[in-house]
Protein backbone atom coordinates (compact mmCIF):
# COMPACT_ATOMS: atom_id res chain seq x y z
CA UNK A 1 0.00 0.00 0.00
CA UNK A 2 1.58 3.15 -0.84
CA UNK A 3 1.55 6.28 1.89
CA UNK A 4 1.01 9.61 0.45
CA UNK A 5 1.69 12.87 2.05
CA UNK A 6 0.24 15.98 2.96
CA UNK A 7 1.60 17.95 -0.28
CA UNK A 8 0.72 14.59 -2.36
CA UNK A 9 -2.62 14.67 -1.12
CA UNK A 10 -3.23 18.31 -1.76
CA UNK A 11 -2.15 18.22 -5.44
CA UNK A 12 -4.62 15.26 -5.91
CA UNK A 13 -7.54 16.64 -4.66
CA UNK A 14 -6.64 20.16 -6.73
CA UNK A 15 -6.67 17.51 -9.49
CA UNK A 16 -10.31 16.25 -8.90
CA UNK A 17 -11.40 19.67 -8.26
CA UNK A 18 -10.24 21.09 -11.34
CA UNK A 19 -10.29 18.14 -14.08
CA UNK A 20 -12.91 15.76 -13.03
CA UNK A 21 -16.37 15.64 -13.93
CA UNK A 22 -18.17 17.27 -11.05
CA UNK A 23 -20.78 14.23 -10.56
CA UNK A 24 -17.68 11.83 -10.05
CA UNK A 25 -15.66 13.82 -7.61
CA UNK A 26 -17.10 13.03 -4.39
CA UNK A 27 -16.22 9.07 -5.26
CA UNK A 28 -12.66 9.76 -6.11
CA UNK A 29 -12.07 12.00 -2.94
CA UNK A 30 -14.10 8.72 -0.92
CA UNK A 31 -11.36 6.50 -3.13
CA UNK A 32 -8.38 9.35 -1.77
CA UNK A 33 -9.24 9.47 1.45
CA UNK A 34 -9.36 5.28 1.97
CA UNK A 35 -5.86 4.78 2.42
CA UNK A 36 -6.27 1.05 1.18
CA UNK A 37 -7.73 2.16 -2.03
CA UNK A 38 -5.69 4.05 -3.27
CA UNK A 39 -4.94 1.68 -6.44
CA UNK A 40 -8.05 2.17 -6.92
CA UNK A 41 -8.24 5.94 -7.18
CA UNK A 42 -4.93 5.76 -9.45
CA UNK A 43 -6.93 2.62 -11.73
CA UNK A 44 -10.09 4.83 -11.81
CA UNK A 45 -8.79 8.24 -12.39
CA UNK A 46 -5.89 7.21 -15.15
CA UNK A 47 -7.68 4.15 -17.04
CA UNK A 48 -11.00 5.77 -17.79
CA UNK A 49 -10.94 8.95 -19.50
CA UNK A 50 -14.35 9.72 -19.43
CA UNK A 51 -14.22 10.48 -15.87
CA UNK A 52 -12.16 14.03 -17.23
CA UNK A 53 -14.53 17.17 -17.25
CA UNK A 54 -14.61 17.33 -21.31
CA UNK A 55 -14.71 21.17 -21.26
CA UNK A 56 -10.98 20.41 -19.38
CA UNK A 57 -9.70 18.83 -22.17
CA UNK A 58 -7.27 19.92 -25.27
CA UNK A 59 -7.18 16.62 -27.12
CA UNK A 60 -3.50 16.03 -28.85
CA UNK A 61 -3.02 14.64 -32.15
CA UNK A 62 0.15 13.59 -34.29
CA UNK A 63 3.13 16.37 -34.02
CA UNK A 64 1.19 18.14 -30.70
CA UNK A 65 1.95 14.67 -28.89
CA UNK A 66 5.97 15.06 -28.98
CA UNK A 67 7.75 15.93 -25.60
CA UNK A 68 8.82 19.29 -26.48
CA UNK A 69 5.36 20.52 -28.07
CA UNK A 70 3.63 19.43 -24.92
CA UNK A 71 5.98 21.04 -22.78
CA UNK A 72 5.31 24.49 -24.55
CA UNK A 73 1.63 23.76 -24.98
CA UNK A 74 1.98 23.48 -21.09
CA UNK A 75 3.70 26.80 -20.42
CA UNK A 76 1.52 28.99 -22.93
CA UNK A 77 -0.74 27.81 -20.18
CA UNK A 78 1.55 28.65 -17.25
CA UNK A 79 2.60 25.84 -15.81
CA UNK A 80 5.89 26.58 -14.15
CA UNK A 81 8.23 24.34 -14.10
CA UNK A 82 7.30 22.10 -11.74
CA UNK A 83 5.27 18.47 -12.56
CA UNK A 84 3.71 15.75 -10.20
CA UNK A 85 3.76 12.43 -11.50
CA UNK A 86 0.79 10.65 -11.20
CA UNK A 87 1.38 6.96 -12.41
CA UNK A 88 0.00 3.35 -11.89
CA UNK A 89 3.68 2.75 -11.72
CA UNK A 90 4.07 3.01 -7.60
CA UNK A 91 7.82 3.45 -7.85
CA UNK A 92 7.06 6.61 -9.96
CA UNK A 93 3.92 8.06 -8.59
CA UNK A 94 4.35 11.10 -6.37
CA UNK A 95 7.35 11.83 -7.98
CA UNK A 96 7.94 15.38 -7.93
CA UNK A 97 10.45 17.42 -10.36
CA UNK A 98 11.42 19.32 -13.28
CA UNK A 99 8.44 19.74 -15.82
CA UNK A 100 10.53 18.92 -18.88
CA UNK A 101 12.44 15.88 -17.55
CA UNK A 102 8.84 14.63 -16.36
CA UNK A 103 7.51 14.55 -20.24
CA UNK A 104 10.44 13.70 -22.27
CA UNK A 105 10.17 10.04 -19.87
CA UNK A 106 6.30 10.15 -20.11
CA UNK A 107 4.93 11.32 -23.65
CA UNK A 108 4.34 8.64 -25.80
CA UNK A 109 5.52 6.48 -23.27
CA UNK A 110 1.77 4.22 -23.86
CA UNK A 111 1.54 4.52 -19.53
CA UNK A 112 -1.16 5.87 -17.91
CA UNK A 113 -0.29 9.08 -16.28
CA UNK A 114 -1.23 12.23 -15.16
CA UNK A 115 1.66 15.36 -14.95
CA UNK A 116 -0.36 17.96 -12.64
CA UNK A 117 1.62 21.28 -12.71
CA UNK A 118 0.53 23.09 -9.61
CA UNK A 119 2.15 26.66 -10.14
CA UNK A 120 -0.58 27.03 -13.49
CA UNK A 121 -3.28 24.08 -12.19
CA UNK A 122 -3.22 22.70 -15.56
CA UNK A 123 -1.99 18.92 -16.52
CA UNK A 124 -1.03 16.57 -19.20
CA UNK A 125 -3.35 12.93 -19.43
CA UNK A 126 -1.65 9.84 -21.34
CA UNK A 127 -4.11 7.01 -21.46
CA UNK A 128 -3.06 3.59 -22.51
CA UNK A 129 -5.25 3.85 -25.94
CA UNK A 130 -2.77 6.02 -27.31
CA UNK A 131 -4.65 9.21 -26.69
CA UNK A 132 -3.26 12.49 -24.91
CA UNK A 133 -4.91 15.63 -23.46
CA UNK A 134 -3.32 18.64 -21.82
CA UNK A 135 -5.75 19.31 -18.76
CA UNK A 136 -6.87 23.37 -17.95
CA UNK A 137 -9.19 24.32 -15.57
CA UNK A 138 -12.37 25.72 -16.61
CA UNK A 139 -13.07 26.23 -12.68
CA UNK A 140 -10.38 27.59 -11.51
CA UNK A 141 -12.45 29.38 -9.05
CA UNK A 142 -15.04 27.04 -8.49
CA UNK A 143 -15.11 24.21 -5.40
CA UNK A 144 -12.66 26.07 -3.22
């Protein structure tokens, strides 16, 4: 079972508030806050894609997909340069580091993951399908 921390914690539920569909957010903060279902939460949030709040997502196609064009699609939006890793893989979720070095590993990787970049609240999805979203808030405001 993996622990998560305070900081952890608060960039995950900043990631339900802001890119989830509103109807499914109280069951992934029920899924957060149970320490032993945590898998879950990660299975749930990062294998089904329909769970994102549509009006959230920037779908990616072809040349938009590569490392470098996400990265500036990312900081037109303001996202710092700061990522959290959200991954099924355990040894890699919660990691925490530099934007860039986070997608050059992740885009196109195939994984399931989830780069949240606090400083702009906007994201990047990877699903295992082969499709790719940046994330940004359309209630930024909203929820808190």
């Amino acid at each position: 079972m993996m622990q998560i921390d305070n900081r952890n914690e608060l960039f995950l539920r900043e990631v339900i508030q802001l890119f989830v569909l509103k109807s499914r957010r109280n069951r992934f903060i029920e899924l957060l806050e149970n320490k032993r279902r945590y898998e879950d939460f990660l299975k749930n949030l990062l294998h089904d894609p329909r769970y994102l709040d549509p009006e959230s997502v920037i779908k990616l196609s072809g040349q938009e997909r590569a490392p470098k064009a996400v990265f500036d699609a990312l900081q037109k939006l303001g996202a710092g340069k700061m990522g959290y890793l959200v991954s099924l893989e355990l040894q890699q979720d919660g990691y925490i580091g530099e934007l860039k070095a986070i997608l050059s590993k992740i885009v196109q990787s195939g994984d399931e993951t989830l780069v949240y970049c606090p400083e702009g609240r906007v994201g990047y999805y990877e699903g295992h399908e082969g499709f790719s979203y940046i994330l940004r808030s359309t209630n930024q405001h909203k929820n808190y």
